[in-house]
N, C-alpha and C. Protein backbone atom coordinates (compact mmCIF):
# COMPACT_ATOMS: atom_id res chain seq x y z
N UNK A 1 0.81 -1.19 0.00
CA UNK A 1 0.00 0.00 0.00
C UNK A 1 0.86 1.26 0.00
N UNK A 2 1.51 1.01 0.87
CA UNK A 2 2.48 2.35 0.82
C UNK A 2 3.45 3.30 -0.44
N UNK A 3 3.86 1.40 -1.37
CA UNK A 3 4.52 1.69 -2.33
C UNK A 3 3.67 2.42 -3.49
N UNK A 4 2.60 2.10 -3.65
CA UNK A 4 1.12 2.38 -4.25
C UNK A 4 1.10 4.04 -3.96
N UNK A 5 0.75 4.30 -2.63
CA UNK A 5 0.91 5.72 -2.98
C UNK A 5 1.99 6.48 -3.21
N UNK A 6 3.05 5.70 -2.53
CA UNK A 6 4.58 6.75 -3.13
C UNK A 6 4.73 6.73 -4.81
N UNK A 7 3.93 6.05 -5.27
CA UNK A 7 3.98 5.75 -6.96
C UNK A 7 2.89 7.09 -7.32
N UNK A 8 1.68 6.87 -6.87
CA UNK A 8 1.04 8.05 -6.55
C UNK A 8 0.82 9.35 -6.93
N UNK A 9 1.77 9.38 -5.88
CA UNK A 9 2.61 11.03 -5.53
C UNK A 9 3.32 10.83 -6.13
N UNK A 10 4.43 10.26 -6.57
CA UNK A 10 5.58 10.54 -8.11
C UNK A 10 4.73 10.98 -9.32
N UNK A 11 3.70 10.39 -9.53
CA UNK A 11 3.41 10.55 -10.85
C UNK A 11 2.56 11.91 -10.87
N UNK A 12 1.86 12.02 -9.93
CA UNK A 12 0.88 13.06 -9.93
C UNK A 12 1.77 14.83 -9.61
N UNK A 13 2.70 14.54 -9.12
CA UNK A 13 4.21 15.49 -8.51
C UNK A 13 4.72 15.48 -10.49
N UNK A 14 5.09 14.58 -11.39
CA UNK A 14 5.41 14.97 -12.43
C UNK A 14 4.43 15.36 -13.32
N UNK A 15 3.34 15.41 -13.04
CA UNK A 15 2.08 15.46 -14.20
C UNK A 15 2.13 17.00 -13.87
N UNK A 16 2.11 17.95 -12.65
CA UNK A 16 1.94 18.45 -12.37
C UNK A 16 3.34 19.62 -12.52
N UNK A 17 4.28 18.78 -12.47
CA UNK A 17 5.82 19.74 -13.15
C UNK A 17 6.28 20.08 -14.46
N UNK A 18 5.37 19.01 -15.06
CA UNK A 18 5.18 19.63 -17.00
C UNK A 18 4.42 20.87 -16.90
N UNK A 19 4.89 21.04 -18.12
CA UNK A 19 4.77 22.63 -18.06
C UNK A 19 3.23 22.68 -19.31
N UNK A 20 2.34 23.41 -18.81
CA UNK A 20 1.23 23.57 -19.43
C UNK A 20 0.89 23.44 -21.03
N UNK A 21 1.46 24.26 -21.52
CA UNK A 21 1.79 24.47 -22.73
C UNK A 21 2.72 23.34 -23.98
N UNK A 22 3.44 22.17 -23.06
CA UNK A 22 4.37 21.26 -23.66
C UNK A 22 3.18 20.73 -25.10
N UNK A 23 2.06 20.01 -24.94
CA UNK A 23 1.81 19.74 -26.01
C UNK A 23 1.39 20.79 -27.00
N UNK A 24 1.35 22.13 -26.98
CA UNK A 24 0.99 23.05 -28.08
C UNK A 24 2.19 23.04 -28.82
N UNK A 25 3.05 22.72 -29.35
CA UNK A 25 3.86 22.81 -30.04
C UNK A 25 4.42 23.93 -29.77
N UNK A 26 5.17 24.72 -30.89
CA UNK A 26 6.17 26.32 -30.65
C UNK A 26 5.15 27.41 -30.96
N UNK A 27 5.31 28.33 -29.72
CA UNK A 27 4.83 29.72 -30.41
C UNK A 27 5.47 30.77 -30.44
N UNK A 28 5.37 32.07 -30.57
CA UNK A 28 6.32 33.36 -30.56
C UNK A 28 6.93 33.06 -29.40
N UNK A 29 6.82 32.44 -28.00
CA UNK A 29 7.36 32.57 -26.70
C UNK A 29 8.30 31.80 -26.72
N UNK A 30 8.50 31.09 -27.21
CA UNK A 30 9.52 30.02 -27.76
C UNK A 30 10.82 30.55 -28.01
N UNK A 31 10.51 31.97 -28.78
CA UNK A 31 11.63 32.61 -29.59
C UNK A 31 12.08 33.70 -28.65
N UNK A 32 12.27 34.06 -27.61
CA UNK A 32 12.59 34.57 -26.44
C UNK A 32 14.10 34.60 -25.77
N UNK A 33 14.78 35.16 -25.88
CA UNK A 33 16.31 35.17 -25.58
C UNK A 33 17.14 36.32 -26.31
N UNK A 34 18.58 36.83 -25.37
CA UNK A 34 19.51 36.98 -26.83
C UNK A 34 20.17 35.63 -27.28
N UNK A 35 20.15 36.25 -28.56
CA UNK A 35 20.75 35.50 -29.35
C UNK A 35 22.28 35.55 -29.98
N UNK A 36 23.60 35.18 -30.17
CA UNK A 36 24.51 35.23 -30.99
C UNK A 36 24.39 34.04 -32.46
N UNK A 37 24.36 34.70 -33.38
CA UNK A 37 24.60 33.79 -34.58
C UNK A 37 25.37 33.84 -35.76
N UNK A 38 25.45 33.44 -36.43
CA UNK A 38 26.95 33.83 -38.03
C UNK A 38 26.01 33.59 -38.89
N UNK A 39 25.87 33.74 -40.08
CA UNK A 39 25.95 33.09 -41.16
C UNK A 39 26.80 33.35 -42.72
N UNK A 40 26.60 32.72 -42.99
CA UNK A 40 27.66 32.92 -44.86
C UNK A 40 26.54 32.10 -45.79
N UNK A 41 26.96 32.54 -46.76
CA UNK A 41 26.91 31.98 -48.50
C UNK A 41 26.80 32.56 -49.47
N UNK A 42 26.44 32.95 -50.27
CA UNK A 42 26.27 33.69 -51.72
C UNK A 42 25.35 34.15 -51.95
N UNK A 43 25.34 35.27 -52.97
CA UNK A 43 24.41 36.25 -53.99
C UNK A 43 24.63 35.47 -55.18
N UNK A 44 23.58 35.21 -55.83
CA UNK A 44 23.83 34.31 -57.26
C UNK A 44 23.00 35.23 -58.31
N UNK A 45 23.27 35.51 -59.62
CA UNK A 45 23.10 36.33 -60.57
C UNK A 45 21.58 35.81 -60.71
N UNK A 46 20.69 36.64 -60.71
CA UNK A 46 19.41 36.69 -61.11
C UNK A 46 19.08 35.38 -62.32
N UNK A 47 17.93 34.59 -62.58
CA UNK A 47 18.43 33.58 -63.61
C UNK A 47 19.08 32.84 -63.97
N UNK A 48 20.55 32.98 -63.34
CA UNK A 48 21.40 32.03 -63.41
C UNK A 48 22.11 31.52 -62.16
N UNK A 49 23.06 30.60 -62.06
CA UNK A 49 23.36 30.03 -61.24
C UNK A 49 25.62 30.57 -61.30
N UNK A 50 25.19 31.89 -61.40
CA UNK A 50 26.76 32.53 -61.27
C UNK A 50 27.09 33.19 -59.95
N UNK A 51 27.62 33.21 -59.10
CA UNK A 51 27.92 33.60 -57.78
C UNK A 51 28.13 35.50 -58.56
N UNK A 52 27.84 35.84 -57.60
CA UNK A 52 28.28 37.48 -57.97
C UNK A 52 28.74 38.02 -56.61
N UNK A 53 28.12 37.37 -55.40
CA UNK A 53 29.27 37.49 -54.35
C UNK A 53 29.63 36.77 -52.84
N UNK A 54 30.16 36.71 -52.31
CA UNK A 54 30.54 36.27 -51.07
C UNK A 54 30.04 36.44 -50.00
N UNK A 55 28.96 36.03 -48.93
CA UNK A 55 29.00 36.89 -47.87
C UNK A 55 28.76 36.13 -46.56
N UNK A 56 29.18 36.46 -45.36
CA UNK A 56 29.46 36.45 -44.19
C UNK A 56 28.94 36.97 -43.41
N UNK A 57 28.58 36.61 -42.15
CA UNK A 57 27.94 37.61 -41.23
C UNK A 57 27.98 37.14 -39.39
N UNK A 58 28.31 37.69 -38.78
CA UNK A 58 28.09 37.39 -37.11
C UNK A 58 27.59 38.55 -36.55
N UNK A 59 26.99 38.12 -35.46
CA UNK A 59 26.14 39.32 -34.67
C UNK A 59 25.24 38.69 -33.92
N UNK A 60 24.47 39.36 -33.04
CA UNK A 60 23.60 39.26 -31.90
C UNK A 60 22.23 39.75 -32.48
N UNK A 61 21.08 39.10 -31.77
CA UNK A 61 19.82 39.61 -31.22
C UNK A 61 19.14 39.46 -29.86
N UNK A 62 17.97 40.29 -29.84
CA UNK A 62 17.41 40.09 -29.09
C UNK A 62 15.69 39.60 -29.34
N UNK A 63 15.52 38.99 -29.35
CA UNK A 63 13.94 38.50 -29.76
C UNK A 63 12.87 38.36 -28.44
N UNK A 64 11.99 38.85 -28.41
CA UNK A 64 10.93 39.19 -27.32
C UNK A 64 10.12 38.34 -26.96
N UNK A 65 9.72 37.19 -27.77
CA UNK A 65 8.55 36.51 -27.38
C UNK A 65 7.13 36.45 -27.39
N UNK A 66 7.26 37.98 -28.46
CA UNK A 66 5.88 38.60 -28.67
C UNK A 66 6.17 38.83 -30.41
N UNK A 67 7.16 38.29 -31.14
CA UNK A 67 6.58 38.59 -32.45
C UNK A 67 7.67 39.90 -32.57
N UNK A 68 8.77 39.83 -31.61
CA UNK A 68 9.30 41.49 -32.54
C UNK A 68 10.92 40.81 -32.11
N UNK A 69 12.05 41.35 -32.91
CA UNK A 69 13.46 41.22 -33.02
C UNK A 69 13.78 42.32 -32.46
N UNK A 70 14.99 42.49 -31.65
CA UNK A 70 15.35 43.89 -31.51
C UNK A 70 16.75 44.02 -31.27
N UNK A 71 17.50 45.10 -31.17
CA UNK A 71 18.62 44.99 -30.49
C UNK A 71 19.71 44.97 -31.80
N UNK A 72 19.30 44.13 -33.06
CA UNK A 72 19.91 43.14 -34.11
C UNK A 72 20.98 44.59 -34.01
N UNK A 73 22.22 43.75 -34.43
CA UNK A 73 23.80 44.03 -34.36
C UNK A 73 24.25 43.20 -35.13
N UNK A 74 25.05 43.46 -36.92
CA UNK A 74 25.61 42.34 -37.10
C UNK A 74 27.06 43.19 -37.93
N UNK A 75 28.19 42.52 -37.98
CA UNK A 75 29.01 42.43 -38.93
C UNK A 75 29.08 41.66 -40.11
N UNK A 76 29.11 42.63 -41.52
CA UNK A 76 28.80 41.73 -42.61
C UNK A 76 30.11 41.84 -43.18
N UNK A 77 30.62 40.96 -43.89
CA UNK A 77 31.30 41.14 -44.68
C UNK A 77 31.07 40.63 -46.62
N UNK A 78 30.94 41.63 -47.20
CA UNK A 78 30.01 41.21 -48.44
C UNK A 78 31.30 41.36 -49.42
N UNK A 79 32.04 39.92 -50.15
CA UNK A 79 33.03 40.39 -51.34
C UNK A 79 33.96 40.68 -50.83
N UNK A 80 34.69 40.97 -49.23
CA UNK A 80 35.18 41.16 -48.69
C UNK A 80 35.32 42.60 -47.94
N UNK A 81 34.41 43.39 -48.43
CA UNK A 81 33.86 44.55 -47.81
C UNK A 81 33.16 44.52 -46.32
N UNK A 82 34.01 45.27 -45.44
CA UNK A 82 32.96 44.75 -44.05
C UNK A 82 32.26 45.94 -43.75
N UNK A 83 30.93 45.94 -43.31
CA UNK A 83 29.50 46.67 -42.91
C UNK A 83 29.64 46.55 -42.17
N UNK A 84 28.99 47.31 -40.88
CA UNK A 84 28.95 47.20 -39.42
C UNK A 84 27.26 47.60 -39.58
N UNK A 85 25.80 46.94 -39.66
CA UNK A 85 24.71 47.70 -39.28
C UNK A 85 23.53 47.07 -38.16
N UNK A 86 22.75 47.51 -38.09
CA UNK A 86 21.86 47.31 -36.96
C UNK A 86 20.49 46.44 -37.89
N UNK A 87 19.76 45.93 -37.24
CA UNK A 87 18.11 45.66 -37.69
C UNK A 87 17.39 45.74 -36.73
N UNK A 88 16.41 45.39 -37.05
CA UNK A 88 14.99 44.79 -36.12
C UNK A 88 13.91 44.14 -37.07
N UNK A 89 13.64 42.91 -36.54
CA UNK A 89 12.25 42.28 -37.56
C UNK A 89 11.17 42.03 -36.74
N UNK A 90 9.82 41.53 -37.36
CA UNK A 90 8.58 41.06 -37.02
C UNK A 90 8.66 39.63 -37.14
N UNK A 91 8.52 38.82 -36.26
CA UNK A 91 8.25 37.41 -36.65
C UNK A 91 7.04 36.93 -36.19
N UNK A 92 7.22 35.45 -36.81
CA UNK A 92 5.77 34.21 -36.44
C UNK A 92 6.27 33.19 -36.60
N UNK A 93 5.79 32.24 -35.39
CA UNK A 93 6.70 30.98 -35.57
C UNK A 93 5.26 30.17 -35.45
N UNK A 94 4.74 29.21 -36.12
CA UNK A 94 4.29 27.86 -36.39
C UNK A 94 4.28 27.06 -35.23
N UNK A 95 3.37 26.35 -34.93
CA UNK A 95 3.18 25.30 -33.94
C UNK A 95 4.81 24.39 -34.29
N UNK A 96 5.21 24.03 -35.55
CA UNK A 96 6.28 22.77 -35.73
C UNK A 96 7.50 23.74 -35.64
N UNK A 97 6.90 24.59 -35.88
CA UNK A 97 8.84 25.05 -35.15
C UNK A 97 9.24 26.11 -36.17
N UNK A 98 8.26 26.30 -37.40
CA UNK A 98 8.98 26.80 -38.95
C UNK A 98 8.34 28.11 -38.59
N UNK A 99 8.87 29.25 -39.11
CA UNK A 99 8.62 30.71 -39.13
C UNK A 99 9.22 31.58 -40.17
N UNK A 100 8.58 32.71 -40.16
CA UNK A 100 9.24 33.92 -41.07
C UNK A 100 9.77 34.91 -40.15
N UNK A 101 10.81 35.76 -40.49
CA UNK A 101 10.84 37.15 -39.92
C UNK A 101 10.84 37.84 -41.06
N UNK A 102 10.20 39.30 -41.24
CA UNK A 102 10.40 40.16 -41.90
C UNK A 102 11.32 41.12 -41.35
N UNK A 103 12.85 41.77 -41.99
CA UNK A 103 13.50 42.44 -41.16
C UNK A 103 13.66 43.53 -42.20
N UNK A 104 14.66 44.52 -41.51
CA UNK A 104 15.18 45.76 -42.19
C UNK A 104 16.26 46.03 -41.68
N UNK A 105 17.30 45.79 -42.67
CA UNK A 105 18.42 45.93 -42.58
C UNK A 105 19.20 47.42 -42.63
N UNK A 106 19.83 48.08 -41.64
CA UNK A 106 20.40 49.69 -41.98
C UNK A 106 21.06 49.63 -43.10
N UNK A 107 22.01 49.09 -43.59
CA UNK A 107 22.80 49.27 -45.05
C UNK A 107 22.02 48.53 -46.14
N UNK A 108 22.03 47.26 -45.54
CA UNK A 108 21.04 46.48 -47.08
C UNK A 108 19.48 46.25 -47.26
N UNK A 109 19.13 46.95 -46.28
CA UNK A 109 17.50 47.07 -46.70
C UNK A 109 16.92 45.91 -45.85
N UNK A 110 15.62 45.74 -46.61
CA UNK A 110 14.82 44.37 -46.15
C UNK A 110 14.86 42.91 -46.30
N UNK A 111 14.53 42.09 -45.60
CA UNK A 111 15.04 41.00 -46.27
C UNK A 111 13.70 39.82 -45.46
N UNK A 112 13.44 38.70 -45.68
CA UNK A 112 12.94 37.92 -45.34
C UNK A 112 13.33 36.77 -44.96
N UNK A 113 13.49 36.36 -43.92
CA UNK A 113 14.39 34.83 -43.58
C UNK A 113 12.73 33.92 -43.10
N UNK A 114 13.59 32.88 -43.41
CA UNK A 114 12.94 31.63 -43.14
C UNK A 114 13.07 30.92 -41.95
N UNK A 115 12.69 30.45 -40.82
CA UNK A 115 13.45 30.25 -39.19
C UNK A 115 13.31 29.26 -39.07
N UNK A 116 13.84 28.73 -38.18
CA UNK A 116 12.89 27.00 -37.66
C UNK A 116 13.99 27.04 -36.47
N UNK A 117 13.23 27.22 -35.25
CA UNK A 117 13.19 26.28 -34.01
C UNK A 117 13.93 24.99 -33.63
N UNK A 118 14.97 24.84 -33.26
CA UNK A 118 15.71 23.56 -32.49
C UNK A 118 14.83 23.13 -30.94
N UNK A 119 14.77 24.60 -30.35
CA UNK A 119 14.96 24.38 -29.16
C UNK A 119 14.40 26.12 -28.76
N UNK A 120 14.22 26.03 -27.24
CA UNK A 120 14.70 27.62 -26.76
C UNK A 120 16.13 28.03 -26.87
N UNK A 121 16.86 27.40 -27.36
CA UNK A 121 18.85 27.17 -27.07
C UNK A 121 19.10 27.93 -28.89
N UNK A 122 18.30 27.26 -29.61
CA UNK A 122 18.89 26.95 -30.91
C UNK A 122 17.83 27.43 -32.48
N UNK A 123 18.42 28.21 -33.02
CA UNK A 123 17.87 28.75 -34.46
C UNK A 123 18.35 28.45 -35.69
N UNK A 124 17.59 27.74 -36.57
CA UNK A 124 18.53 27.94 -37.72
C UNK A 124 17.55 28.79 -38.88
N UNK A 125 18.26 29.78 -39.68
CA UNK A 125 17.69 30.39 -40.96
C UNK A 125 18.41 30.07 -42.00
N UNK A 126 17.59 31.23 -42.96
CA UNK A 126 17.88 31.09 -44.67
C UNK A 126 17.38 32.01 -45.00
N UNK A 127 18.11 33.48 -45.31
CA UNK A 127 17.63 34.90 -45.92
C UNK A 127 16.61 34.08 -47.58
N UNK A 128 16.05 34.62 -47.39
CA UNK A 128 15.00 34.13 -48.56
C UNK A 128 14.51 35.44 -49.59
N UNK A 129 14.60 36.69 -49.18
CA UNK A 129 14.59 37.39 -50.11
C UNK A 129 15.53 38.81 -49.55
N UNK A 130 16.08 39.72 -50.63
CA UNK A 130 17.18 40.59 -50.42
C UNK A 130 16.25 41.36 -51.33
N UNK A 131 15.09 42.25 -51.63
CA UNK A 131 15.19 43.23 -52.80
C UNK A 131 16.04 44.20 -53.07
N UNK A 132 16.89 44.89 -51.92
CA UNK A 132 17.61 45.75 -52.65
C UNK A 132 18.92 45.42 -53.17
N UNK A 133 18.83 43.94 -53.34
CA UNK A 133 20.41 43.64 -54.37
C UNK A 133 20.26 43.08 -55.13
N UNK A 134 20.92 42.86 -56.30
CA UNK A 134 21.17 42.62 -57.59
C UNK A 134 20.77 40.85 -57.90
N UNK A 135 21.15 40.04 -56.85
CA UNK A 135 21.31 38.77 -57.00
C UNK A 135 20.43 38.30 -55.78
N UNK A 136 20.31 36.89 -56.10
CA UNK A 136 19.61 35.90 -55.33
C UNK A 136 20.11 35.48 -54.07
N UNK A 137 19.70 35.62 -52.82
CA UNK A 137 20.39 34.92 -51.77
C UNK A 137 20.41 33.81 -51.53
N UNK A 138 21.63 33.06 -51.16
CA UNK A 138 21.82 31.34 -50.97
C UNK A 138 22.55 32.01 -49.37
N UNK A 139 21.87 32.35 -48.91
CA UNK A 139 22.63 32.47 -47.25
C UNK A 139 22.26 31.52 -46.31
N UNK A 140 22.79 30.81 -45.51
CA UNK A 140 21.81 30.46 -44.40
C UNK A 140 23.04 31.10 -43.09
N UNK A 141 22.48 30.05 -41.91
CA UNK A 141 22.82 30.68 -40.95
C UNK A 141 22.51 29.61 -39.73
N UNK A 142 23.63 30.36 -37.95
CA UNK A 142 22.66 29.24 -37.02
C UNK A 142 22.98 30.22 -35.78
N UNK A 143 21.72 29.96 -35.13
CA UNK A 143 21.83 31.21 -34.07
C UNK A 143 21.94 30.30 -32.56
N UNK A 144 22.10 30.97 -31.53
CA UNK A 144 22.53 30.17 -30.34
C UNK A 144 21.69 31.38 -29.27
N UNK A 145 21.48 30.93 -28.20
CA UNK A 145 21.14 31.38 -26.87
C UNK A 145 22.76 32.09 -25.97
N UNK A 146 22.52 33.03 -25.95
CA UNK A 146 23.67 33.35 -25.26
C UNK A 146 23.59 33.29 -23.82
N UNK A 147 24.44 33.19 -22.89
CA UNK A 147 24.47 33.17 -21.47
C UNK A 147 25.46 33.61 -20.87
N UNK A 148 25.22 35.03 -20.20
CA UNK A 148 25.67 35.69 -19.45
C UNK A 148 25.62 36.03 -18.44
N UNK A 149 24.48 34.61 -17.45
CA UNK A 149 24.60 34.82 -16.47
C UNK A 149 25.35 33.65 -15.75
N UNK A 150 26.45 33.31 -16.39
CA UNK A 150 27.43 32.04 -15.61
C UNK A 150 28.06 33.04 -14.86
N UNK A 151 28.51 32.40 -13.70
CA UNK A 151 29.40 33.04 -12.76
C UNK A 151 30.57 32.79 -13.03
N UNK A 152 31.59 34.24 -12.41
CA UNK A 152 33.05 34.71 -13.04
C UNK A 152 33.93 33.10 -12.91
N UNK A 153 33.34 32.36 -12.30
CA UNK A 153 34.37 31.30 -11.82
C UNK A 153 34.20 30.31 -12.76
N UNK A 154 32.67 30.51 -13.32
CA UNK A 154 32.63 29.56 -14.51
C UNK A 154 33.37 29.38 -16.23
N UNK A 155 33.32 30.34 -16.01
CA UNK A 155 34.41 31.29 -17.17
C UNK A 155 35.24 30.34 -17.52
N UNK A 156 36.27 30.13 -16.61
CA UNK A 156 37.53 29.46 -16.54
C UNK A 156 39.05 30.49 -16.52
């Protein structure tokens, strides 16, 4: 009998420590953190499949959990030219994890990425449209959760 209810109380103690929301899949709250991420790949000539340029990128965000980017900080380096500019986008993320942001870039304008959800830890994209440049984007990218609240000792 005893073991019966200590089984009980375990189960009813974990039913009760899941977190409400686990079976809704991902929503904007999901996307909540700063972020550090890189990405690289190419501008490809309109129509064809000719690289026209190189590009690179690292930087930070901050994403809210309500559908807005902020904070965005990135270093680009395009062809070997390096940019230093800022953004901010609108996003929506999908119950499975897949999303858009619409952003605006200070030097290169607007752009549209494609998102998808690992985790609260983990992002991966794919700029999907660039109108104010010449060529097609083949960029992707992978973003991370940053943590800055380890203690000095954790460091190393």
């Amino acid at each position: 009998m005893f073991q019966t209810t200590l089984r009980t109380c375990a189960l009813a103690a974990a039913l009760f420590a899941a977190p409400a929301w686990a079976d809704e899949g991902f929503t904007n709250r999901d996307f909540k953190a700063d972020y550090a991420f890189h990405l690289n790949g190419v501008l490809t000539q309109s129509g064809a499949s000719v690289v026209t340029a190189y590009d690179a990128a690292v930087g930070r965000l901050t994403a809210d959990g309500a559908g807005a980017i902020t904070k965005g900080t990135r270093s680009v380096s395009a062809n070997g030219a390096i940019f230093e500019e800022t953004f901010s986008c609108t996003y929506n993320i999908n119950a499975d994890g897949t999303g858009k942001a619409n952003c605006n870039f200070s030097v290169f304008g607007p752009a549209t990425l494609d998102i998808v959800l690992r985790d609260d830890e983990e992002f991966y994209f794919n700029v999907t449209t660039m109108p104010n440049t010449t060529g097609k984007p083949v960029l992707q990218g992978i973003g991370r959760r940053q943590s800055p609240e380890l203690e000095r000792g954790d460091r190393g």
